[in-house]
Every structure is written in structure tokens, then in C-alpha cells.
C-alpha atoms as a PDB file:
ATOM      1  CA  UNK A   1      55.366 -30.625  -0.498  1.00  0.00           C
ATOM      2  CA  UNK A   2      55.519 -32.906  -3.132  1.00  0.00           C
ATOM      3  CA  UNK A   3      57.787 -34.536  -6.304  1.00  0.00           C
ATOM      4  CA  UNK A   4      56.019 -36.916  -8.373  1.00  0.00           C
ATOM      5  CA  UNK A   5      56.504 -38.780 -11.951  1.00  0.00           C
ATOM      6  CA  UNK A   6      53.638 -39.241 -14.564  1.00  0.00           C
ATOM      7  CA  UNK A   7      54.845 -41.774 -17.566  1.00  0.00           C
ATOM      8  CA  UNK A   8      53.752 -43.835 -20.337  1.00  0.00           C
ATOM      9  CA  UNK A   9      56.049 -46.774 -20.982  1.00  0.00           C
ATOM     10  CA  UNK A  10      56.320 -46.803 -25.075  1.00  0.00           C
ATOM     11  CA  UNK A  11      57.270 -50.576 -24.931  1.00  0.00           C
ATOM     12  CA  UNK A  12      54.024 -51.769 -22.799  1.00  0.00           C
ATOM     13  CA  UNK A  13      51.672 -49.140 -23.268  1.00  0.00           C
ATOM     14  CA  UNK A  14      51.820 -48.911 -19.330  1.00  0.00           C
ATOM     15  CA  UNK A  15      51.199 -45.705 -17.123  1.00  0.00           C
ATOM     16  CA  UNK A  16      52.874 -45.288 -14.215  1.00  0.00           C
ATOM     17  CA  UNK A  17      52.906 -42.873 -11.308  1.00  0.00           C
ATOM     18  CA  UNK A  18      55.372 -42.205  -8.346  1.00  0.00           C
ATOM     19  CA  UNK A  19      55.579 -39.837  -5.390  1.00  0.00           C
ATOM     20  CA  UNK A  20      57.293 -38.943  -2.658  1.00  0.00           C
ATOM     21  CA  UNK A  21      56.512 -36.585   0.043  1.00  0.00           C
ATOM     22  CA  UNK A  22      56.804 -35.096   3.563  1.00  0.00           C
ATOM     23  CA  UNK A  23      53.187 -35.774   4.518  1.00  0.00           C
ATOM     24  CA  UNK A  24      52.426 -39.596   5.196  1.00  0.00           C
ATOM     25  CA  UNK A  25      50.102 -41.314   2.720  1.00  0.00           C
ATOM     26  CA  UNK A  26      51.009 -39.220  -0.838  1.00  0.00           C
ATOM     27  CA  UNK A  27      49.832 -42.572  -2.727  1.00  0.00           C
ATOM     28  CA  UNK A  28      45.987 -42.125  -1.140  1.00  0.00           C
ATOM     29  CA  UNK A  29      44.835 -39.264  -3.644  1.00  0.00           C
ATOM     30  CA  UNK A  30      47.991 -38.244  -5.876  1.00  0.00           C
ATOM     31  CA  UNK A  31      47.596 -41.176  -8.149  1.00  0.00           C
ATOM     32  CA  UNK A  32      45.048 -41.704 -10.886  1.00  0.00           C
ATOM     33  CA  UNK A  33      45.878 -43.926 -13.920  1.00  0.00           C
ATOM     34  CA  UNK A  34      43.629 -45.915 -16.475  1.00  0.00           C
ATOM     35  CA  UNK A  35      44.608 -48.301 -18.683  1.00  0.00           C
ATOM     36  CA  UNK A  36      44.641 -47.282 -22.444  1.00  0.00           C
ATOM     37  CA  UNK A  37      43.885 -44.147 -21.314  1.00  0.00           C
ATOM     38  CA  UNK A  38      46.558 -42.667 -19.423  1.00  0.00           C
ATOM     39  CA  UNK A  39      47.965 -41.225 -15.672  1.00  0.00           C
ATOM     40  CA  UNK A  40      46.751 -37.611 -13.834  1.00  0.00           C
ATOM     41  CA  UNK A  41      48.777 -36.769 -10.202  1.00  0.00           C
ATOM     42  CA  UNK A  42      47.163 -33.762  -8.218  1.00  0.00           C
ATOM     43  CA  UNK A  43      49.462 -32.509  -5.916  1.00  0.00           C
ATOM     44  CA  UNK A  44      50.326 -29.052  -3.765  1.00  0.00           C
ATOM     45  CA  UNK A  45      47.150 -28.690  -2.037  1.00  0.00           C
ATOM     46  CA  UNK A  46      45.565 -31.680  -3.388  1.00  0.00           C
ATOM     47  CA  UNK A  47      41.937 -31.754  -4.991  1.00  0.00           C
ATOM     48  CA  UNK A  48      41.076 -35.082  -5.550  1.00  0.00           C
ATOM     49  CA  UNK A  49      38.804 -34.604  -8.352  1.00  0.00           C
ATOM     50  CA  UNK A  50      41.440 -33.187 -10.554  1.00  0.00           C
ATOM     51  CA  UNK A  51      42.438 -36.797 -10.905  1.00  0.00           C
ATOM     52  CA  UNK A  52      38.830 -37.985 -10.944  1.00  0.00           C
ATOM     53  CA  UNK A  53      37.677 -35.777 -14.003  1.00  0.00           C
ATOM     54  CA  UNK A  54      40.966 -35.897 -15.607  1.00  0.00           C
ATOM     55  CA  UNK A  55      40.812 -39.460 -16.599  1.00  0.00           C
ATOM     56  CA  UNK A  56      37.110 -38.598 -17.429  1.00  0.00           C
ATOM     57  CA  UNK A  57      38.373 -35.855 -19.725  1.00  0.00           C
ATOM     58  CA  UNK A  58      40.986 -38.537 -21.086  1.00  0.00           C
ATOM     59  CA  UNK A  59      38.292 -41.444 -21.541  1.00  0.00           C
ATOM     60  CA  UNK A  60      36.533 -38.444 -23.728  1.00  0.00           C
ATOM     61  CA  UNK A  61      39.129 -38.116 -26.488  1.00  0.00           C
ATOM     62  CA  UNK A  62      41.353 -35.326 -25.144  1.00  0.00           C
ATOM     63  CA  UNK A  63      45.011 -34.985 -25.077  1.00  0.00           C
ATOM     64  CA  UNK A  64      46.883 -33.910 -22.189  1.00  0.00           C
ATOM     65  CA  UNK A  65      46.783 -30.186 -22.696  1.00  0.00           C
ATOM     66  CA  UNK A  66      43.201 -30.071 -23.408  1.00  0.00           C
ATOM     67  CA  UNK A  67      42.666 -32.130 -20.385  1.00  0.00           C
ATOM     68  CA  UNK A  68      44.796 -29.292 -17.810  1.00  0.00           C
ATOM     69  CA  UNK A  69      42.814 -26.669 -19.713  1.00  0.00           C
ATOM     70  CA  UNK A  70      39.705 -28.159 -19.261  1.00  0.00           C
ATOM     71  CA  UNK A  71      40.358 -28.217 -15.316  1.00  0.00           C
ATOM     72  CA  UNK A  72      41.240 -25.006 -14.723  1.00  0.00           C
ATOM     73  CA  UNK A  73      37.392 -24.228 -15.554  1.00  0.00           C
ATOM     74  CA  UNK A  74      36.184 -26.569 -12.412  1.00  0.00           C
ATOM     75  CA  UNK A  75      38.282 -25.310  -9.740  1.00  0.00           C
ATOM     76  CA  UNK A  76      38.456 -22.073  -8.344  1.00  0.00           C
ATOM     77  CA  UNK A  77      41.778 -22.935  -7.046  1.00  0.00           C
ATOM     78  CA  UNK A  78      44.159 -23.739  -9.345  1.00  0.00           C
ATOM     79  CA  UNK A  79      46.094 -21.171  -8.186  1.00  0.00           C
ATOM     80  CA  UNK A  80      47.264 -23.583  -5.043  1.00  0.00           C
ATOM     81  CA  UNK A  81      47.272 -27.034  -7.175  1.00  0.00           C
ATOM     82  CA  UNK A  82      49.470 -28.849  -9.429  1.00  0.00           C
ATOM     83  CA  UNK A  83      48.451 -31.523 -12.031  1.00  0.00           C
ATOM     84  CA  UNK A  84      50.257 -33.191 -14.327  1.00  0.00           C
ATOM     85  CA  UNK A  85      48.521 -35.659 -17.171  1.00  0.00           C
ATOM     86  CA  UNK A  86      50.403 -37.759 -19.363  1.00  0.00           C
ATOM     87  CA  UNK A  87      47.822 -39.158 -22.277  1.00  0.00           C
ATOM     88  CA  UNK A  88      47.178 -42.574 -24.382  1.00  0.00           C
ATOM     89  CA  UNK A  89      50.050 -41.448 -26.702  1.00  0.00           C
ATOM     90  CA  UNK A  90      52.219 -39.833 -24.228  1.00  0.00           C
ATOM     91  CA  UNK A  91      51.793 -36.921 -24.508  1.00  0.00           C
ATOM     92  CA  UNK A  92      52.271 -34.700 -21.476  1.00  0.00           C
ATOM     93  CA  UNK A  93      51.491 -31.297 -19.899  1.00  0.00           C
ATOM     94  CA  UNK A  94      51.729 -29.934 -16.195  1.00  0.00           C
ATOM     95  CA  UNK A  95      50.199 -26.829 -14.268  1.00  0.00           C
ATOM     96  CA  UNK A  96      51.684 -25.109 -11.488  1.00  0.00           C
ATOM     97  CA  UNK A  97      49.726 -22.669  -9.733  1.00  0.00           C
ATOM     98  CA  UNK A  98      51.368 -19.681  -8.705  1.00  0.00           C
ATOM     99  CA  UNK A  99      50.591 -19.710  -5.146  1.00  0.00           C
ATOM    100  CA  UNK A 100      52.465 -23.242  -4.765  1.00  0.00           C
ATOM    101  CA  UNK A 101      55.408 -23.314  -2.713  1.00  0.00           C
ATOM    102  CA  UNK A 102      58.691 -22.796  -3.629  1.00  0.00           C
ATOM    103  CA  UNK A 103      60.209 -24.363  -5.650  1.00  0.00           C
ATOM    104  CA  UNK A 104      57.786 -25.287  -7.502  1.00  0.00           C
ATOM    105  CA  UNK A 105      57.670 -26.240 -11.514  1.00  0.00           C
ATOM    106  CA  UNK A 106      57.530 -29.419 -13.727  1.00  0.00           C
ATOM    107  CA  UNK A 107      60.064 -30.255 -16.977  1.00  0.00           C
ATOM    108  CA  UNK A 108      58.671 -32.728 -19.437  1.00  0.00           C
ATOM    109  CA  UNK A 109      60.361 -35.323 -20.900  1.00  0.00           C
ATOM    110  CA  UNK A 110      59.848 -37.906 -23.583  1.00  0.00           C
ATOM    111  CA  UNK A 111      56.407 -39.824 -22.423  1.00  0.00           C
ATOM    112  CA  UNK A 112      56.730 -38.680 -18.761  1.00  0.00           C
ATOM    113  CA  UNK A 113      56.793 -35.408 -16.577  1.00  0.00           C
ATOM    114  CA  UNK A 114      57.872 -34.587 -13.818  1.00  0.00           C
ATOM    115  CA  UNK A 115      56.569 -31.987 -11.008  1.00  0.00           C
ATOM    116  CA  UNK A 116      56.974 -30.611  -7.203  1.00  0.00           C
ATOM    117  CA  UNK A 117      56.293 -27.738  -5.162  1.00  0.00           C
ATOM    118  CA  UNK A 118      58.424 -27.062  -1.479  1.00  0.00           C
ATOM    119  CA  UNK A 119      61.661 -28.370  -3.333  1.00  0.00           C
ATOM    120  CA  UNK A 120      65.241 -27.944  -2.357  1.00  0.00           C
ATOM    121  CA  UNK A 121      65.262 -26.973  -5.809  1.00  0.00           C
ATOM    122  CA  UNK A 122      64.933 -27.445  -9.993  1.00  0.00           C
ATOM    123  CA  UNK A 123      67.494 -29.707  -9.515  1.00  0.00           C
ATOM    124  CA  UNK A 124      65.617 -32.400  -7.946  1.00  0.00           C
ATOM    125  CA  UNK A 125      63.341 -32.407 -11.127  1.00  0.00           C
ATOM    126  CA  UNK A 126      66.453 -32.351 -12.985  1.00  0.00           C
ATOM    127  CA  UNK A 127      68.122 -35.414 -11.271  1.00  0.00           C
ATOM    128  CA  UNK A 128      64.580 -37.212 -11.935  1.00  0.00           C
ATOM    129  CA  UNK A 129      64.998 -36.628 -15.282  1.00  0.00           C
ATOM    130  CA  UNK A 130      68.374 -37.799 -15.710  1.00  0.00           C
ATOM    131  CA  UNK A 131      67.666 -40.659 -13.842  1.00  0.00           C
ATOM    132  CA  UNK A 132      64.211 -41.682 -16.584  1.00  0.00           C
ATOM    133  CA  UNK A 133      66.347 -40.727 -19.427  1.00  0.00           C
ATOM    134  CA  UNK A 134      69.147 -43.097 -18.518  1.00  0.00           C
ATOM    135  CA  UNK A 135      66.764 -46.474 -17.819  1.00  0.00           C
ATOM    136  CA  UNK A 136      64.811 -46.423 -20.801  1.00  0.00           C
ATOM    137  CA  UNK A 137      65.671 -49.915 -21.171  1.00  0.00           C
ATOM    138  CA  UNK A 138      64.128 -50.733 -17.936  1.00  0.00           C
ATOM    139  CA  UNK A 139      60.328 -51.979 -16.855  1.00  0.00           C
ATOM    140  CA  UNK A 140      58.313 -48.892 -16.147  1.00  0.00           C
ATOM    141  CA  UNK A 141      58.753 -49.889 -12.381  1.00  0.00           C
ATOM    142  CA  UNK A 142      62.391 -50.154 -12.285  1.00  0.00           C
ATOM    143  CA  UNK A 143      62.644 -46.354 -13.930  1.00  0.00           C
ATOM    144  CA  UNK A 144      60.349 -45.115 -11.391  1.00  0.00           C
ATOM    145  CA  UNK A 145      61.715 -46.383  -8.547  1.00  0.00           C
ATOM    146  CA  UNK A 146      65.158 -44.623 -10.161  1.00  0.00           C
ATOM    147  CA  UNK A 147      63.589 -41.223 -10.580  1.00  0.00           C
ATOM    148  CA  UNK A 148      62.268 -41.079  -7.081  1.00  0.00           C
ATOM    149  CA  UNK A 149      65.515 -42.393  -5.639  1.00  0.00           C
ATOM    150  CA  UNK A 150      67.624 -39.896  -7.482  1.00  0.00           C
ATOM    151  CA  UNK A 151      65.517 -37.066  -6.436  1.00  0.00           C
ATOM    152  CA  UNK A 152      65.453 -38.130  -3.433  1.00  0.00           C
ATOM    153  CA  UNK A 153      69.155 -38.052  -3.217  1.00  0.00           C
ATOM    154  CA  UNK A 154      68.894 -34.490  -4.429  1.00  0.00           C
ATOM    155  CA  UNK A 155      67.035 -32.912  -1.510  1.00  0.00           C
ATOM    156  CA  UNK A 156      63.463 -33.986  -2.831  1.00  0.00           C
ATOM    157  CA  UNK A 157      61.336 -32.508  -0.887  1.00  0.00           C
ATOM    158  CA  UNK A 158      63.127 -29.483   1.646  1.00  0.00           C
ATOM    159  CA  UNK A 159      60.859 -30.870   4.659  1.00  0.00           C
ATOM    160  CA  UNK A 160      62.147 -34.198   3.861  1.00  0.00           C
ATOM    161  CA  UNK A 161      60.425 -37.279   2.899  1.00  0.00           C
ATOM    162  CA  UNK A 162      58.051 -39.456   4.961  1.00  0.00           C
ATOM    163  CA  UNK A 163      56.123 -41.463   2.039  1.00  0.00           C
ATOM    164  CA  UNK A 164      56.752 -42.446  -1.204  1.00  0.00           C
ATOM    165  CA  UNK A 165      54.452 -44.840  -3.627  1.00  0.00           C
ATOM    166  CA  UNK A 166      54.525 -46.471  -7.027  1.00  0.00           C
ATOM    167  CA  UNK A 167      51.264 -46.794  -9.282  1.00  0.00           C
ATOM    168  CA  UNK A 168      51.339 -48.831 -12.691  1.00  0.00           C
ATOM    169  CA  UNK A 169      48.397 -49.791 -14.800  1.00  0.00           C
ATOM    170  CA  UNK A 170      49.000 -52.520 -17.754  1.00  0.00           C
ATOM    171  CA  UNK A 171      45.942 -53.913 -19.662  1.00  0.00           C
ATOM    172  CA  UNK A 172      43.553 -54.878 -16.907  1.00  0.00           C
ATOM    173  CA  UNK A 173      41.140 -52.183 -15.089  1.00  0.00           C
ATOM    174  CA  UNK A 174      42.821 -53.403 -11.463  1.00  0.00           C
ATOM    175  CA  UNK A 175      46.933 -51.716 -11.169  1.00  0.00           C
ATOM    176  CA  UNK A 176      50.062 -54.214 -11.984  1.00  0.00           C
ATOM    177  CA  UNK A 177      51.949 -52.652  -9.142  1.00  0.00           C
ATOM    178  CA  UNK A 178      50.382 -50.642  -6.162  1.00  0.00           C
ATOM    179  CA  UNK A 179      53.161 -50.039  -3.423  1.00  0.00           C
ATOM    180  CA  UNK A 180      52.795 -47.630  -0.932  1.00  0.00           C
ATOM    181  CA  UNK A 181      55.298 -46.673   2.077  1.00  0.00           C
ATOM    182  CA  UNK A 182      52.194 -44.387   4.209  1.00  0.00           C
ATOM    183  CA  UNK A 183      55.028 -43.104   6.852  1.00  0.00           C
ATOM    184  CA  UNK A 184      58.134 -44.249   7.775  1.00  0.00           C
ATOM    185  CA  UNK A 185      61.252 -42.594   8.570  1.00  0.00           C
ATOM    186  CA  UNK A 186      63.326 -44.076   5.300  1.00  0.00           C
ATOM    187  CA  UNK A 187      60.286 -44.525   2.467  1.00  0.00           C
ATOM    188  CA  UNK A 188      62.600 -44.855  -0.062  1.00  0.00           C
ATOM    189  CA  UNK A 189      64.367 -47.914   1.334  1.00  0.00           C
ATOM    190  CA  UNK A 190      61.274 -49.303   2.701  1.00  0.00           C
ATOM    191  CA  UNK A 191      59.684 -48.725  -0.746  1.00  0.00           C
ATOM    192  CA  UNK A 192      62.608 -50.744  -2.316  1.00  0.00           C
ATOM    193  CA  UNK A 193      61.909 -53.124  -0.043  1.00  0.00           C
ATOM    194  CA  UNK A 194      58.434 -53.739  -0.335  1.00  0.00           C
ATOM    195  CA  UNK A 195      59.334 -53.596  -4.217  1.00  0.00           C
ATOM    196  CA  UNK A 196      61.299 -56.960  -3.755  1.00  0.00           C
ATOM    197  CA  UNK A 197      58.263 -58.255  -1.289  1.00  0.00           C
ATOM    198  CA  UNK A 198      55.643 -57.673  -4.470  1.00  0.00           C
ATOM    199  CA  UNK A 199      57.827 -58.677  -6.724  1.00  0.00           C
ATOM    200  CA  UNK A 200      57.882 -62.341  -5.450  1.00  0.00           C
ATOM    201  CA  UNK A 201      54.707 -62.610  -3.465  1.00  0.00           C
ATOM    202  CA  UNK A 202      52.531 -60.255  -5.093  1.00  0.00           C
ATOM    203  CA  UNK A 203      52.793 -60.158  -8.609  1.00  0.00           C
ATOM    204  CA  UNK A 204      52.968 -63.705  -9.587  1.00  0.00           C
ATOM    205  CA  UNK A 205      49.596 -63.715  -7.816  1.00  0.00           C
ATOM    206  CA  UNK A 206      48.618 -60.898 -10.003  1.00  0.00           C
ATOM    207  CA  UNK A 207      49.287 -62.192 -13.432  1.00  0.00           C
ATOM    208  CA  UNK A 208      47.361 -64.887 -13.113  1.00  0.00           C
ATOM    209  CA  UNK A 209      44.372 -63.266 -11.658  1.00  0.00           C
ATOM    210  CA  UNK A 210      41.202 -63.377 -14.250  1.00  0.00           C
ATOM    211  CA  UNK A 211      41.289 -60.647 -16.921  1.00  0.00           C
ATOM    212  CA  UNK A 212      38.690 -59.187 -19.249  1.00  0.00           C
ATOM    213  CA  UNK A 213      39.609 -61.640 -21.998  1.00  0.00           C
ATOM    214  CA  UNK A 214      39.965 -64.680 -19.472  1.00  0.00           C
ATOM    215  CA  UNK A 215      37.769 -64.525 -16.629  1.00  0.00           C
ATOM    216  CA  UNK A 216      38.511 -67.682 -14.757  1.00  0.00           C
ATOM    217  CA  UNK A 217      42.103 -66.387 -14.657  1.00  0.00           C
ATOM    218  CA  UNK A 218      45.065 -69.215 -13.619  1.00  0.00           C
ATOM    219  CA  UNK A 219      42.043 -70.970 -12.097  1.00  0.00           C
ATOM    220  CA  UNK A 220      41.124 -72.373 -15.282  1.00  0.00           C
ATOM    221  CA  UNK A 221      44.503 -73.827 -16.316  1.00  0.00           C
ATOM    222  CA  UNK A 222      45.442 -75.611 -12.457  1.00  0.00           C
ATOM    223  CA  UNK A 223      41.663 -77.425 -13.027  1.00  0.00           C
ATOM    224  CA  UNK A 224      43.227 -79.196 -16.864  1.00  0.00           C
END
């Protein structure tokens, strides 16, 4: 009941998720992302620790089909799930089990997949891509919030939506952008929204939080 994006921004080196969905609160346990090491989203009938041990699998050295190979050995289940991984180089790979709803299936594109099961059809994935393919000049979060609208547009999910979210990792263990619309009648306008709330409020905050390499943050600079 889900359509979701995994990416890797070749610019920034970021990983991104997004999701939209007719349950409320898809951006609880669909989104998993590392930085340096790369974005897993476990969908269908979600198992949490597809995401977990993905990343784990990533952190280990392997690529994103090793990684959905590697999972199908730890859950009985697959049959009901869908994953999709996109790895430190951008590589990408999906599975769809074949008990997922229909539609259900994923296309890849260049550094980012996209997936969903209980479509209106392939051509929600289709508009998705179009829509990543045609901002590739744009931030990571700008392109993400495209895909999700223009599937969205499509049908997106045939239940309709009722949450949507954006995850993005840069260099720092803690996400760049975390925005989540839990339920709400219109998530994809509230999630543009609460794009242009984080954009001014939250993320200057952000960027000058402390980082691995500076640990007092913009702390140190406002005490020169």
C-alpha cells in the first residue's frame, strides 16, 4: 500500500528516501539510510529489520544486490515484502514478493529506484521516474519531493494517500532532512508545507549543529 523512492545524489554523496502511503505514519519504519553507506525502504508488509540488517550488510562491503540476496535468507517472508537498497556507489536493486498486492513492481533508474505494491498502476512508478530524471539539477530534496508529487498525481497509491515523508542523510550520522506528514487528509501539500517550515526554521539550525570533525558545532564560532 505503498510507493517509495531510494536515491543517491551523485553531486553530494547524499541518500535520500521518500514515501507515500494510505496507512498513517509510512516514515516510522520504511526509511533506513546511513551516511557513506547508503538507503534500504521495507515496504508491503513491512519487516523492520530488513532495513536494520540491510545497512548492516551495506556497512560490510556489499553492493545492493548482494545485500537483497543476503535478506531473502533471514526472512521467511519475503514472499509478502518489498525492499529496495540503493548502495555507496549507487547502485540499486529491488525485490518484490509475489504475494504483494497489485500492482506491485519497482523500475530502476540512474542512482535511485523506485517501488510500490496496491498501485493504480506501473504508471505511477513511471511518472516517478520521469519526474527524477527531469530534476537532476535539483538538491536531492527538491527531486524527491517531485517524484512523490508526480506519482501522486498519477493515482499513487489506489486506497489513496494519508502520509507521505522525506529522509536525507549528508555527512553526519544524525539526517539533513527528516519530514514526516503521519496522517492528514492532503500529505502531499502538508508535506510541501512543512518542507518550507524546515527549510527556514529547521535546517539553518541543523548545519550548524556539532559534527564529527567539529564538535562544538556553531557554538564555537558565536563565543570568538
Amino acid at each position: 500500500m505503498t510507493f517509495s523512492i531510494v536515491a543517491r545524489c551523485p553531486r553530494t554523496g547524499q541518500f535520500g528516501l521518500a514515501a507515500a502511503t494510505a496507512m498513517p505514519a509510512v516514515g516510522k519504519l520504511l526509511t533506513h539510510a546511513a551516511a557513506g553507506v547508503g538507503a534500504v525502504a521495507t515496504q508491503a508488509r513491512i519487516n523492520p529489520y530488513l532495513g536494520i540488517d540491510g545497512l548492516a550488510l551495506l556497512r560490510e562491503g556489499c553492493d545492493a544486490d548482494q545485500v537483497i540476496e543476503r535478506l531473502k535468507s533471514t526472512d521467511p517472508c519475503m514472499s509478502q515484502r518489498q525492499v529496495a537498497v540503493v548502495d555507496a556507489q549507487g547502485r540499486t536493486a529491488c525485490w518484490t514478493g509475489d504475494q504483494c498486492l497489485p500492482w506491485s513492481g519497482c523500475i530502476e533508474g540512474d542512482g535511485f529506484c523506485v517501488q510500490g505494491n496496491r498501485l493504480t498502476g506501473r504508471n505511477v512508478l513511471e511518472a516517478v521516474v520521469d519526474a527524477l530524471t527531469c530534476t537532476q539539477v535539483l538538491p536531492l530534496v527538491e527531486r524527491l519531493m517531485e517524484g512523490l508529487a508526480a506519482g501522486d498525481a498519477m493515482g499513487g497509491d489506489r486506497h489513496g494517500e494519508s502520509s507521505a515523508t522525506i529522509y536525507i542523510v549528508d555527512r553526519e550520522e544524525y539526517p539533513l532532512w527528516d519530514i514526516r506528514v503521519d496522517h492528514h487528509r492532503e500529505p502531499m501539500t502538508e508535506l510541501r508545507r512543512l518542507h518550507g517550515v524546515f527549510e527556514r526554521e529547521v535546517l539553518p539550525e541543523l548545519l550548524g549543529m556539532p559534527t564529527r570533525d567539529n564538535p562544538a558545532g556553531a557554538a564555537e564560532e558565536d563565543s570568538i
